[in-house]
C-alpha atoms as a PDB file:
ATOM      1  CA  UNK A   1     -17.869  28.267 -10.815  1.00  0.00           C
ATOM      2  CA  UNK A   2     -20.416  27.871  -8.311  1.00  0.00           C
ATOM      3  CA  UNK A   3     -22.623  24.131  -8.729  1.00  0.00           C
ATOM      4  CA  UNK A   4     -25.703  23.758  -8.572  1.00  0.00           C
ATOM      5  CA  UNK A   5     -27.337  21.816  -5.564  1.00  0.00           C
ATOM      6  CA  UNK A   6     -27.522  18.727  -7.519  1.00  0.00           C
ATOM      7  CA  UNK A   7     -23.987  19.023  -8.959  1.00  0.00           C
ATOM      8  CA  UNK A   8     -23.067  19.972  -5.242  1.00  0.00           C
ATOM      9  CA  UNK A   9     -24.581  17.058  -3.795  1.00  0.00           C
ATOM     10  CA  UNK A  10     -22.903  14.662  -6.400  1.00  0.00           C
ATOM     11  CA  UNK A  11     -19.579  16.388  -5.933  1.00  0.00           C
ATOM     12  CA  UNK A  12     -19.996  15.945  -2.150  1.00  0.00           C
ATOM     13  CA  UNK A  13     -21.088  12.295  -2.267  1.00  0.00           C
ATOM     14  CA  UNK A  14     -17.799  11.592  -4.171  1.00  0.00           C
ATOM     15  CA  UNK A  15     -15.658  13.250  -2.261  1.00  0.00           C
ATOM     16  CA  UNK A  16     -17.035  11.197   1.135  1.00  0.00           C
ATOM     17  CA  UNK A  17     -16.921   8.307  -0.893  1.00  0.00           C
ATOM     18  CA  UNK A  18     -13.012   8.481  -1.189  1.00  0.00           C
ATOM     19  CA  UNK A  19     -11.525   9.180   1.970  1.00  0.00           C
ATOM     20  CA  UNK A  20     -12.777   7.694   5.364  1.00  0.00           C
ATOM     21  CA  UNK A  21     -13.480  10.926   7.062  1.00  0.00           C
ATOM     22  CA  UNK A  22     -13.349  14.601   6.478  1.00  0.00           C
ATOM     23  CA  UNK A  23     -13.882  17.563   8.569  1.00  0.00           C
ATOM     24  CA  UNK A  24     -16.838  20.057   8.181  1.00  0.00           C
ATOM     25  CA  UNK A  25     -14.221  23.120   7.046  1.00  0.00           C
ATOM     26  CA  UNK A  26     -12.339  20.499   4.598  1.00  0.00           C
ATOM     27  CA  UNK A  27     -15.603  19.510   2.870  1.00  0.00           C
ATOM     28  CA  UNK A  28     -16.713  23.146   3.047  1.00  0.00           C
ATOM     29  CA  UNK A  29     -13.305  24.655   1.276  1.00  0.00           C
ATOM     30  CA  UNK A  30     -13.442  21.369  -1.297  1.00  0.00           C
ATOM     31  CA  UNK A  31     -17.262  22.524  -2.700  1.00  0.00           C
ATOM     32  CA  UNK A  32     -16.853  26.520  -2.210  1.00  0.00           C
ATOM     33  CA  UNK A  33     -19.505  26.676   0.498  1.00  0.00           C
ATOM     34  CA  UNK A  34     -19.926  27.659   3.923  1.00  0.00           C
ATOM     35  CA  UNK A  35     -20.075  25.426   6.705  1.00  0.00           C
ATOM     36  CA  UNK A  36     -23.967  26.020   7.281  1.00  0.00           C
ATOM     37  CA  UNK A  37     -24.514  24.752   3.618  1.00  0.00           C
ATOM     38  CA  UNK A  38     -22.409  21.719   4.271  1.00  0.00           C
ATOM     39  CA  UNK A  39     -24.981  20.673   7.189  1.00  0.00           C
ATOM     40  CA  UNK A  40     -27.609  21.049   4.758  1.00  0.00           C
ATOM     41  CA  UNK A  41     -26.112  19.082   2.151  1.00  0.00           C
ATOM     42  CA  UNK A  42     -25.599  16.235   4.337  1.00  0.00           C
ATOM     43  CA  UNK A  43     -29.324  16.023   5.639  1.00  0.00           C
ATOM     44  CA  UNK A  44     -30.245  15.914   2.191  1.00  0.00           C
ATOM     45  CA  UNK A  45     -27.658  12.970   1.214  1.00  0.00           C
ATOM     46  CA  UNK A  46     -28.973  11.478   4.790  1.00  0.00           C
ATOM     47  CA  UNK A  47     -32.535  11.447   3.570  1.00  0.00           C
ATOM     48  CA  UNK A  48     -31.779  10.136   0.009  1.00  0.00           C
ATOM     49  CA  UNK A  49     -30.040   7.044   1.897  1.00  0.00           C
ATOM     50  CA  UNK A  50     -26.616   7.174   2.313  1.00  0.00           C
ATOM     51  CA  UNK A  51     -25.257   7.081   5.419  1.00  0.00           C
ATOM     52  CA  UNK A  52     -23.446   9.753   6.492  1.00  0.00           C
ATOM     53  CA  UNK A  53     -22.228   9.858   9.867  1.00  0.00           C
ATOM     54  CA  UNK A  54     -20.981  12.756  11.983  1.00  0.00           C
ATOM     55  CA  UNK A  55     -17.772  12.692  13.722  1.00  0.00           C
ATOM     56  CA  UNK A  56     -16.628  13.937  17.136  1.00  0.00           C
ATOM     57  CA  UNK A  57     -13.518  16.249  17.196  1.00  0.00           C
ATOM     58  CA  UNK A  58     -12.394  19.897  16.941  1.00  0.00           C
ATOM     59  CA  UNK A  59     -13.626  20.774  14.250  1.00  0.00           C
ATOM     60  CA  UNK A  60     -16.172  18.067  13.868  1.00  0.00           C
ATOM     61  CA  UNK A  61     -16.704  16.093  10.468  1.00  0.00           C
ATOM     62  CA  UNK A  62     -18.393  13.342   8.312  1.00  0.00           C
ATOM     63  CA  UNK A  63     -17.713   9.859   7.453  1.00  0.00           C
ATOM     64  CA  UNK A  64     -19.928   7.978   4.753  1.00  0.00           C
ATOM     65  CA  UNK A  65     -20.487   4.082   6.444  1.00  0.00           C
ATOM     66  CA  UNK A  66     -20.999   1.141   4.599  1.00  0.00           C
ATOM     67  CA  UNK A  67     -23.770  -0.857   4.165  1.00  0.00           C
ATOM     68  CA  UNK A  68     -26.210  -3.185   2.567  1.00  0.00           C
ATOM     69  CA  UNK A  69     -29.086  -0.517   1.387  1.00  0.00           C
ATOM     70  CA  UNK A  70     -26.287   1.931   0.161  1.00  0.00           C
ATOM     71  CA  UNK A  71     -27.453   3.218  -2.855  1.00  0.00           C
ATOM     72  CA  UNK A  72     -25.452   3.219  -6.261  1.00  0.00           C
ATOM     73  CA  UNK A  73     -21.662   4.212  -6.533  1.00  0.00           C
ATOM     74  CA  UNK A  74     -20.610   7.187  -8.285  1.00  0.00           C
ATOM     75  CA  UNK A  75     -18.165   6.463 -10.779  1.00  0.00           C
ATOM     76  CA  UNK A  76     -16.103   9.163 -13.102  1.00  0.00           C
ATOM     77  CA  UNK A  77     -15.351   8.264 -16.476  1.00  0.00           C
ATOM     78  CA  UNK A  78     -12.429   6.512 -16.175  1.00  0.00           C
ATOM     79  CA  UNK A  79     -13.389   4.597 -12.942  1.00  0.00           C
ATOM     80  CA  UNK A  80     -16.791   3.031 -15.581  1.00  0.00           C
ATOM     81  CA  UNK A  81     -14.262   2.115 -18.696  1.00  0.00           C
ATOM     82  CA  UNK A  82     -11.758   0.597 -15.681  1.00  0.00           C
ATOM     83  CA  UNK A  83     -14.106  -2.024 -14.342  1.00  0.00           C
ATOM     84  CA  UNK A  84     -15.757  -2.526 -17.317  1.00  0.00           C
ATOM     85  CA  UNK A  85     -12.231  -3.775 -19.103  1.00  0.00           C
ATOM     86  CA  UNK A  86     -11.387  -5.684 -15.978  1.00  0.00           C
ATOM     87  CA  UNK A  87     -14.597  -7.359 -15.710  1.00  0.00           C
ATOM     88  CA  UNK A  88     -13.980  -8.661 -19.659  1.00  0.00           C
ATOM     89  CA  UNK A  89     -10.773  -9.591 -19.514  1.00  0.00           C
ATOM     90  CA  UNK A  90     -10.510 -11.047 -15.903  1.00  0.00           C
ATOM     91  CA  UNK A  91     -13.450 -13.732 -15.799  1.00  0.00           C
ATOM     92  CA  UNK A  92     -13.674 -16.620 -17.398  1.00  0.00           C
ATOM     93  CA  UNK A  93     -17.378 -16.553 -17.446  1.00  0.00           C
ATOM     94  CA  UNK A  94     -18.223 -14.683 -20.174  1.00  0.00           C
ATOM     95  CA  UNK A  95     -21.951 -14.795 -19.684  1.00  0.00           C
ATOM     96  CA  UNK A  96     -20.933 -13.672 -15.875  1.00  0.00           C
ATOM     97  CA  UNK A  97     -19.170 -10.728 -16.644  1.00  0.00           C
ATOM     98  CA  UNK A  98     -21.987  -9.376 -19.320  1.00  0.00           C
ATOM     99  CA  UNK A  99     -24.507 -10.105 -16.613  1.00  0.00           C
ATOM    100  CA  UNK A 100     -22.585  -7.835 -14.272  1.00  0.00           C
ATOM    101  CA  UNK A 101     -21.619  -5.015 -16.983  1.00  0.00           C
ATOM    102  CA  UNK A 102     -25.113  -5.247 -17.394  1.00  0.00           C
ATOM    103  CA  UNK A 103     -26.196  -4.582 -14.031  1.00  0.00           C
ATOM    104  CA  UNK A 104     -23.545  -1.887 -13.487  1.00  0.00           C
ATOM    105  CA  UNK A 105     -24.774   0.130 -16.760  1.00  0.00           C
ATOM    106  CA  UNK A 106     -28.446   0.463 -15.613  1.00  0.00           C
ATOM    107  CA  UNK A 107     -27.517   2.244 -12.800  1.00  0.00           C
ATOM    108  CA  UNK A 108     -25.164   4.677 -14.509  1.00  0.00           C
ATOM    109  CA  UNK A 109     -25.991   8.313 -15.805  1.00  0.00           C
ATOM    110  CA  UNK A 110     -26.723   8.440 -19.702  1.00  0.00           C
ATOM    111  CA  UNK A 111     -22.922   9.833 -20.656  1.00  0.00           C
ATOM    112  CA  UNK A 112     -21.557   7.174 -18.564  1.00  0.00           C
ATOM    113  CA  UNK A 113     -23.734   4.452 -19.812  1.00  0.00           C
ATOM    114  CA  UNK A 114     -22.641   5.231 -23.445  1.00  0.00           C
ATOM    115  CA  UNK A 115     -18.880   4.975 -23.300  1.00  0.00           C
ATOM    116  CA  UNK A 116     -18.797   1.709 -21.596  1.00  0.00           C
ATOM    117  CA  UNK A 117     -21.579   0.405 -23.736  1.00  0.00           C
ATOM    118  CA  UNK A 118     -18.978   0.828 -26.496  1.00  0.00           C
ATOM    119  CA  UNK A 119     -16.667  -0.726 -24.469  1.00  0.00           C
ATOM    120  CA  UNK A 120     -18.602  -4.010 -23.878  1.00  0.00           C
ATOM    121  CA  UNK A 121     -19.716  -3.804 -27.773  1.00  0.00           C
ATOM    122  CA  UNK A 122     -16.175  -2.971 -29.692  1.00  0.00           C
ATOM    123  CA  UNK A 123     -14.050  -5.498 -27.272  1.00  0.00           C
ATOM    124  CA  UNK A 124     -13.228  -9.113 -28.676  1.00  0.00           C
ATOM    125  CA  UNK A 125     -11.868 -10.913 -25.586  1.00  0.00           C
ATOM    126  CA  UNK A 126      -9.878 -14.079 -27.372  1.00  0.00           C
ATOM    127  CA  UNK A 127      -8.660 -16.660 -25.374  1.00  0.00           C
ATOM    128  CA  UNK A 128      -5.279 -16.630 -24.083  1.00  0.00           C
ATOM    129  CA  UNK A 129      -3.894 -19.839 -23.348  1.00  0.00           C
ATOM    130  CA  UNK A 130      -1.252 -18.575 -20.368  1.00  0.00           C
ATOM    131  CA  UNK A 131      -4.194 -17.306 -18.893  1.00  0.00           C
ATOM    132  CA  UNK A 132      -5.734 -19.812 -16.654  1.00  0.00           C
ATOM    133  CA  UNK A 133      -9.492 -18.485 -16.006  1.00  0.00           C
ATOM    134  CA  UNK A 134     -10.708 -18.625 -12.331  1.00  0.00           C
ATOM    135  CA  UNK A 135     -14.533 -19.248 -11.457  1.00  0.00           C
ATOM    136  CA  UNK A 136     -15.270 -16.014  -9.342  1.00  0.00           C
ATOM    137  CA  UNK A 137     -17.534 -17.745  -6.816  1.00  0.00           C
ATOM    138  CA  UNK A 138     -14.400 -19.982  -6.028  1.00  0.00           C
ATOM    139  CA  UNK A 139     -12.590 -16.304  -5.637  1.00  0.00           C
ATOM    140  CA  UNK A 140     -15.429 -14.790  -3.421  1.00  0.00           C
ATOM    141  CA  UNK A 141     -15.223 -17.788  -0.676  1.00  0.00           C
ATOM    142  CA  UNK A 142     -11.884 -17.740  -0.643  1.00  0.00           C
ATOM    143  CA  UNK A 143     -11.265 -14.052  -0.359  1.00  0.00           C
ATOM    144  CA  UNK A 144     -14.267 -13.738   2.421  1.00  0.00           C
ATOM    145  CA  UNK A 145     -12.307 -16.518   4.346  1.00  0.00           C
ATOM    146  CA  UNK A 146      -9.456 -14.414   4.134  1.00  0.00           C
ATOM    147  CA  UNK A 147     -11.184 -11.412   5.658  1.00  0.00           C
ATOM    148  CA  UNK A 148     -12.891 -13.294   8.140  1.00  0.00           C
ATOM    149  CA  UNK A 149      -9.691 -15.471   9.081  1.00  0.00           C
ATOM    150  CA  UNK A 150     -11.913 -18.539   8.708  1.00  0.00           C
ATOM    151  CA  UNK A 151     -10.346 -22.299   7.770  1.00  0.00           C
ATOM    152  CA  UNK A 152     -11.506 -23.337   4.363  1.00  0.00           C
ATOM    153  CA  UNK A 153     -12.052 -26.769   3.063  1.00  0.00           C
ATOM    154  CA  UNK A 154     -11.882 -27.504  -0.823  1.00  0.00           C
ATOM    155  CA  UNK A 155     -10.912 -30.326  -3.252  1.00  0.00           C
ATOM    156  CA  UNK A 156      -7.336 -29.322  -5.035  1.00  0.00           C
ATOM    157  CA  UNK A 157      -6.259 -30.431  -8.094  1.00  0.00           C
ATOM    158  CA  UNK A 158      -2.477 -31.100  -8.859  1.00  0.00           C
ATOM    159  CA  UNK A 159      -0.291 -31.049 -11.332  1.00  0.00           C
ATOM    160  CA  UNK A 160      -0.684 -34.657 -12.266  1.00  0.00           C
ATOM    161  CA  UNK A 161      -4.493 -34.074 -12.021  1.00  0.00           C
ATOM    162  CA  UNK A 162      -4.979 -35.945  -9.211  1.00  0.00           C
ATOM    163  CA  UNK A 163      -7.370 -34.527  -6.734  1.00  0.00           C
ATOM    164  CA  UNK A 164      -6.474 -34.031  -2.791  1.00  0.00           C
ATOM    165  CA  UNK A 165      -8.818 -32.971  -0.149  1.00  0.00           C
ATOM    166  CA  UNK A 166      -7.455 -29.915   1.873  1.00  0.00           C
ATOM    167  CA  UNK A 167      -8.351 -28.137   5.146  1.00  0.00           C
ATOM    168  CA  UNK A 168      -6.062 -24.780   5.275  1.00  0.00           C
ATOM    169  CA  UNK A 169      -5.753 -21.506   7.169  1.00  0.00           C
ATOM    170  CA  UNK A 170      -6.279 -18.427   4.493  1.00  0.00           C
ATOM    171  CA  UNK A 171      -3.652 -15.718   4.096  1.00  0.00           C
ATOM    172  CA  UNK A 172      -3.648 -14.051   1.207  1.00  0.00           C
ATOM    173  CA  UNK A 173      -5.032 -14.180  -2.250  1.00  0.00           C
ATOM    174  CA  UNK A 174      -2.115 -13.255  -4.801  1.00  0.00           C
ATOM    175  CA  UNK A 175      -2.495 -12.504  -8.262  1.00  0.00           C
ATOM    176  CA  UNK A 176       0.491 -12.614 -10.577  1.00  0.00           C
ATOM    177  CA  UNK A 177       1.479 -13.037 -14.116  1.00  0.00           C
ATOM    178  CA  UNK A 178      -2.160 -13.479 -15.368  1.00  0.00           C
ATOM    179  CA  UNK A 179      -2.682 -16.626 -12.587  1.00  0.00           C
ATOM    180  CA  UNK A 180      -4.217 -16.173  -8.910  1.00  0.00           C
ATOM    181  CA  UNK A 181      -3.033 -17.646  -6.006  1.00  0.00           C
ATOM    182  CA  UNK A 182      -3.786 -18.642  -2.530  1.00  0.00           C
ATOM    183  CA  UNK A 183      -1.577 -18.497  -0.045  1.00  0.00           C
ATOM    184  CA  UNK A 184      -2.318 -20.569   3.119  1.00  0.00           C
ATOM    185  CA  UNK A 185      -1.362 -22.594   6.230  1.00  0.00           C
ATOM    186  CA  UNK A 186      -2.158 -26.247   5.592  1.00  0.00           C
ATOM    187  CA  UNK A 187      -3.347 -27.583   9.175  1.00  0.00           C
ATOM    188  CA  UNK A 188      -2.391 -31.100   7.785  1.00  0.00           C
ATOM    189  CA  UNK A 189       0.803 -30.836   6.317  1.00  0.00           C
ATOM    190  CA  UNK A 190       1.728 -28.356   9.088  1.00  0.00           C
ATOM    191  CA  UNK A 191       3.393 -25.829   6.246  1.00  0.00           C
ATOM    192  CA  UNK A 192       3.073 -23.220   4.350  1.00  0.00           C
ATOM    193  CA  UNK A 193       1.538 -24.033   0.653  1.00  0.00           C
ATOM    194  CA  UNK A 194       0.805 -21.795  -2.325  1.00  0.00           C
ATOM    195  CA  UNK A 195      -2.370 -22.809  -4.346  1.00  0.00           C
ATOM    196  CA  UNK A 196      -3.321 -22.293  -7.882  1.00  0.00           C
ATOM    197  CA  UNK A 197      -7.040 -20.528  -7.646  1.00  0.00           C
ATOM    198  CA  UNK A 198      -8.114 -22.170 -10.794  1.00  0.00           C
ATOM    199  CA  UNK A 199      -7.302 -25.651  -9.414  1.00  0.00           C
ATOM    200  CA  UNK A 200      -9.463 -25.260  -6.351  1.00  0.00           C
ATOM    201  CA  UNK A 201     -12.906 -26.558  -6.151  1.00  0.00           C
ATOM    202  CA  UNK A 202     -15.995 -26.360  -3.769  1.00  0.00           C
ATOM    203  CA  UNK A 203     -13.924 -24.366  -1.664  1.00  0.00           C
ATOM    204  CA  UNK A 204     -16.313 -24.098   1.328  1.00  0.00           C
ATOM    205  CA  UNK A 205     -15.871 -22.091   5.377  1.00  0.00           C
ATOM    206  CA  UNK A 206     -15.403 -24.697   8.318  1.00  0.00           C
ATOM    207  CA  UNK A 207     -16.855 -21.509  10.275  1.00  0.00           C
ATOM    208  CA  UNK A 208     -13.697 -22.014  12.575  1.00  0.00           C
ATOM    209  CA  UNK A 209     -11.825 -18.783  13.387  1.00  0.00           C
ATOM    210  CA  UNK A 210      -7.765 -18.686  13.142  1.00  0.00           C
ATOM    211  CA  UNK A 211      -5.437 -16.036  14.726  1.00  0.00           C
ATOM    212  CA  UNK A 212      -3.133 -15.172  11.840  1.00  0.00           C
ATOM    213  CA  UNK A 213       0.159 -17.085  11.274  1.00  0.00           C
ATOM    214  CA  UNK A 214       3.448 -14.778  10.391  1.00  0.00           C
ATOM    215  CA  UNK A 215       3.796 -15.137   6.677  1.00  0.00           C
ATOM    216  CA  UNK A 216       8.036 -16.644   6.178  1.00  0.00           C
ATOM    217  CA  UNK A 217       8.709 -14.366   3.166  1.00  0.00           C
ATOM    218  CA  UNK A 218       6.910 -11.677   5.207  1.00  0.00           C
ATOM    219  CA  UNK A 219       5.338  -9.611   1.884  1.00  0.00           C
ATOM    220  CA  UNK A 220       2.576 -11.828   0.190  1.00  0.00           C
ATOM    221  CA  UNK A 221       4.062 -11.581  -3.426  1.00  0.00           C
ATOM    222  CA  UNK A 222       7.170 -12.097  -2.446  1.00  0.00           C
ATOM    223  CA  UNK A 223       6.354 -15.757  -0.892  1.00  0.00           C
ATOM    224  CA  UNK A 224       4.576 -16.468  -4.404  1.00  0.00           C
ATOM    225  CA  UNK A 225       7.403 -15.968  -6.548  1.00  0.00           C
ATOM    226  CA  UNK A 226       9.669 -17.976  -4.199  1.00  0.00           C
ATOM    227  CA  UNK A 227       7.138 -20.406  -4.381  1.00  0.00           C
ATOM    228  CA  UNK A 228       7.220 -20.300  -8.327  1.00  0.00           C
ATOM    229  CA  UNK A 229      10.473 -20.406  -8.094  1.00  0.00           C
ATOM    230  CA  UNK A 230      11.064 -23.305  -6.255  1.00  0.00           C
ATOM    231  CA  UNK A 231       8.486 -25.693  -7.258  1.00  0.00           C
ATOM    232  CA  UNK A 232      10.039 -29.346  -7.450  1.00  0.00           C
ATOM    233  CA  UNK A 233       9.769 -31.105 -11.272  1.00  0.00           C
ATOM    234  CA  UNK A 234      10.792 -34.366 -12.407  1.00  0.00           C
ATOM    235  CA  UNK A 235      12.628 -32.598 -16.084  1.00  0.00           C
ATOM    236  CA  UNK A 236      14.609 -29.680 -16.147  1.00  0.00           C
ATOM    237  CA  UNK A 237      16.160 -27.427 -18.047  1.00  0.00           C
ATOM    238  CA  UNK A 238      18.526 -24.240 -17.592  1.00  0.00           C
ATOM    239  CA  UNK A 239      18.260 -22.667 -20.713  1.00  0.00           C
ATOM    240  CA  UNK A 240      20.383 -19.319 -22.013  1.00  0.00           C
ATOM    241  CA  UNK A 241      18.471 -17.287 -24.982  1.00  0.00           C
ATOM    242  CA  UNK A 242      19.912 -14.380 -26.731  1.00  0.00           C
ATOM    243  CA  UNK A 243      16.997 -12.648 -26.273  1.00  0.00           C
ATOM    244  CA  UNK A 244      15.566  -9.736 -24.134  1.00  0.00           C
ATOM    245  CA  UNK A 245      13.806 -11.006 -21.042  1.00  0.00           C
ATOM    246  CA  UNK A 246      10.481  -8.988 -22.080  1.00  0.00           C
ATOM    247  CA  UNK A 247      10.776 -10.987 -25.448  1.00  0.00           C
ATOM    248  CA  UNK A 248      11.094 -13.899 -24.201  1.00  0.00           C
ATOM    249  CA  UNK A 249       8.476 -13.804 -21.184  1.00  0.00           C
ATOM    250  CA  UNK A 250       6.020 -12.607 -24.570  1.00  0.00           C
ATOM    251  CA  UNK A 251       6.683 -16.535 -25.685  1.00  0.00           C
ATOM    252  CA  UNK A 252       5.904 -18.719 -22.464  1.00  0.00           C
ATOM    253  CA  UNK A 253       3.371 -19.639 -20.798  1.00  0.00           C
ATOM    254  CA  UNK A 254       2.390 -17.160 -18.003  1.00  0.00           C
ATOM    255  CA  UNK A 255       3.034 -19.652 -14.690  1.00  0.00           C
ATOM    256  CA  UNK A 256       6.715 -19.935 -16.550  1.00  0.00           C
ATOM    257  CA  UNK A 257       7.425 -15.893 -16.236  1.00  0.00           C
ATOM    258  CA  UNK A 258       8.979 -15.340 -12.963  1.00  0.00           C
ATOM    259  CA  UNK A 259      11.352 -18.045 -14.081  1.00  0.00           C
ATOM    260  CA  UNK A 260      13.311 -15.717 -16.144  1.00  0.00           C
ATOM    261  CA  UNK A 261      15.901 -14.130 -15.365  1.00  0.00           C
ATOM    262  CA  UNK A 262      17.976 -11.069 -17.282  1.00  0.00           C
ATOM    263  CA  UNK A 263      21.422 -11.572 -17.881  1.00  0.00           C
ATOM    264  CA  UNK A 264      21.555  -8.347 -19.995  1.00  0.00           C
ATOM    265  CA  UNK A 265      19.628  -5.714 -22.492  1.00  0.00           C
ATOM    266  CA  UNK A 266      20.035  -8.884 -25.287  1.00  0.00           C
ATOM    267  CA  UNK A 267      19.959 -12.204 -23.150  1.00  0.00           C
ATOM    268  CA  UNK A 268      18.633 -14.021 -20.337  1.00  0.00           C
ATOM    269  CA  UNK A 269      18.448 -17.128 -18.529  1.00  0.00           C
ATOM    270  CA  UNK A 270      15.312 -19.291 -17.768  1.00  0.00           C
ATOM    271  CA  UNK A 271      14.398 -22.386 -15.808  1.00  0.00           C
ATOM    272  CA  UNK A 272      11.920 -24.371 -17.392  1.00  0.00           C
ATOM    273  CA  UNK A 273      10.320 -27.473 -16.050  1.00  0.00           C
ATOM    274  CA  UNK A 274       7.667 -30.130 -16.318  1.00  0.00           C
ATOM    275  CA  UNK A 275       6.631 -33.356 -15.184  1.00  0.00           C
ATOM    276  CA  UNK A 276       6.411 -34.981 -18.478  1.00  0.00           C
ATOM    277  CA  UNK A 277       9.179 -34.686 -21.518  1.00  0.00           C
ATOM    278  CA  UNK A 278       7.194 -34.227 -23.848  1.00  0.00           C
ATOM    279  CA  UNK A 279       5.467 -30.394 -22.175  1.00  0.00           C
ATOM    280  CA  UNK A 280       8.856 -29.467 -21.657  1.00  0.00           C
ATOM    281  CA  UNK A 281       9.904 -30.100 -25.431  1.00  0.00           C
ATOM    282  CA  UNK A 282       7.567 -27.765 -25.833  1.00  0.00           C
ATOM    283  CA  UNK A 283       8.507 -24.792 -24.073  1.00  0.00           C
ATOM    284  CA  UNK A 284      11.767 -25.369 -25.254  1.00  0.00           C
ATOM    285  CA  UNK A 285      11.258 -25.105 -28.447  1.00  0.00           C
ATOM    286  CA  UNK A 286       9.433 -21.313 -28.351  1.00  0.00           C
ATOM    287  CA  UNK A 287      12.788 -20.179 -26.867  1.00  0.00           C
ATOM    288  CA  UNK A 288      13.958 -19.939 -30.383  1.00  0.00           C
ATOM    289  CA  UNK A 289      17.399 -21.045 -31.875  1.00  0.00           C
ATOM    290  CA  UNK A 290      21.121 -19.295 -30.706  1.00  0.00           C
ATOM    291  CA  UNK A 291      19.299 -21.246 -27.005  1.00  0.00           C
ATOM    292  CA  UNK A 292      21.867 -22.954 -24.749  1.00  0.00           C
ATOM    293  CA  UNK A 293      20.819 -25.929 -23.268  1.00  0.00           C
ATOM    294  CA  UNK A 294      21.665 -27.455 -19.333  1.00  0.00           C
ATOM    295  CA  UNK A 295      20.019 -30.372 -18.524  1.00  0.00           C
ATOM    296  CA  UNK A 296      20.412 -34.083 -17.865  1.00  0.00           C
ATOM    297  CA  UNK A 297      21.187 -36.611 -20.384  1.00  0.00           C
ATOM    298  CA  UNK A 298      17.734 -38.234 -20.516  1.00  0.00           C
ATOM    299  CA  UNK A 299      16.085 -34.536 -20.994  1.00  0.00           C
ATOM    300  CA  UNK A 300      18.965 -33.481 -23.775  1.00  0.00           C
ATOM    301  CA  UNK A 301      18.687 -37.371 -25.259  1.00  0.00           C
ATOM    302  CA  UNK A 302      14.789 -36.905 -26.019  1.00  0.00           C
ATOM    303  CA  UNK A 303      15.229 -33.148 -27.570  1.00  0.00           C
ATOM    304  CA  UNK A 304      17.336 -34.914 -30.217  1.00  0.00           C
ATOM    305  CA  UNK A 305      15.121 -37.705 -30.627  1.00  0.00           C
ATOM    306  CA  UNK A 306      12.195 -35.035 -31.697  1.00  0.00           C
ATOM    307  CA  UNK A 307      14.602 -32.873 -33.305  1.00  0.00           C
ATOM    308  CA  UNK A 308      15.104 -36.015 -35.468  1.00  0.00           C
ATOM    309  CA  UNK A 309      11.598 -36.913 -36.176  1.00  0.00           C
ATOM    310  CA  UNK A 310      10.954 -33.547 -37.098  1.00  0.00           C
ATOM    311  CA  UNK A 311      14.071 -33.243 -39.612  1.00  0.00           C
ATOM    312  CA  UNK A 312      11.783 -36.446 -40.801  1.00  0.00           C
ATOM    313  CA  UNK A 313       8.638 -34.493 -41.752  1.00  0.00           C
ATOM    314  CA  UNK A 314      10.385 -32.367 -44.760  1.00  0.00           C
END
């Protein structure tokens, strides 16, 4: 079927938009067109504002270049509905992400603009309390720092809520199991440490450059989930469930989930632990009963104690 030049011009725009460079016969096969009309097509994307750079080579090609007057993205169908789900069910701004699924719909062709207007009218985003929202200006310093290799500065907030001032060098920004993390060289400690995003606050650039450390665990996830794995508590518990894994990781708390471990298809093992009895009373109890219990005395002695009191309650 042979497109129109508007059609044509859309189809070519997308097709520079998603690969870095493509030569003149490529683009010219892609759209059904000669090479001449190719030329022509790209003056006329070059004078509507985009970009387009040639390239030197054999055959010669294009290349579309960033910048800050591009004009709007072209989405398809499922590329609209994508961000518009993410952007409700990632921030924890609500008001944020309907300003920006705002924005993003005025700019979109009528079809487009209809299906995810539904979206943003028919979805209910309810709280989910393994989900620890992030604020995304935190996540936009943090992840420019990490592009620019620049040391940050920001307040951090522990575990016992205490609040330590930190100066580190940026690796990586991790998400996993619903919670984001940073990944970074400490300057003061002199060590690797693995922050929670949505403890971090006034995260701000020193302006100071860093050449790259070598990351220990070498891929970025990877170090996460040893770091998970390995974070120091004062209770805890080894606990056996005869239960699926994927059942049982549906039941804790998300920071909890690369804890567990699959014995087989009906059981698995988790490590559970917490700073203060009473949190870790709690998780043990969504394991569910047929759960083996290893842990020390004073952790087993106050699960009886509140197995007691609630054998009270009846």
């Amino acid at each position: 079927m042979t497109l129109s030049t508007p059609a044509r011009l859309l189809r070519l725009l997308s097709l520079l938009q998603g690969r870095r460079e493509w030569a003149g016969t490529e683009l010219a096969e892609r759209l059904g067109v000669t090479d001449r009309t190719v030329r022509r097509d790209v003056g006329r994307l070059r004078e509507l504002g985009y970009p387009v750079v040639s390239t030197t080579g054999t055959a010669g090609g294009y290349r579309l270049t960033s910048g800050e007057d591009l004009p709007p993205l072209l989405l398809d169908d499922d590329e609209a509905v994508a961000i518009a789900t993410s952007l409700l069910g990632t921030l924890g701004d609500g008001e944020t992400a309907g300003r920006a699924l705002a924005k993003l719909t005025q700019v979109m062709p009528g079809r487009l603009r209809n299906r995810v207007t539904a979206v943003g009218a028919s979805v209910v985003s309810v709280p989910d309390h393994r989900v620890a929202r992030i604020d995304p200006g935190v996540l936009a310093v943090l992840a420019a720092a990490v592009r620019d290799r620049e040391i940050v500065r920001f307040a951090y907030r522990r575990r016992d809520d205490s609040t330590t001032d930190r100066r580190v060098e940026p690796h990586h920004v991790v998400t996993t199991y619903g919670l984001w993390y940073l990944i970074a060289f400490d300057t003061r400690a002199a060590d690797w440490r693995t922050f929670r995003v949505d403890r971090i606050d006034r995260p701000e650039s020193a302006r100071l450059r860093f050449s790259p450390r070598e990351l220990p665990a070498g891929d970025p996830a990877e170090h996460v989930r040893q770091a998970i794995a390995s974070t120091p508590y004062r209770y805890t518990v080894r606990a056996t469930v005869p239960a699926p894994a994927e059942v049982v990781r549906a039941r804790l708390p998300m920071s909890i989930l690369a804890r567990i471990q699959p014995i087989d298809e009906t059981s698995c093992t988790v490590a559970l632990g917490a700073d203060s009895l009473d949190r870790l009373v709690r998780d043990v109890v969504t394991l569910g009963p047929g759960t083996r219990l290893d842990a020390s005395p004073e952790v087993l002695a106050h699960l009886r104690d509140v197995g007691r009191w609630l054998l009270d309650q009846r």
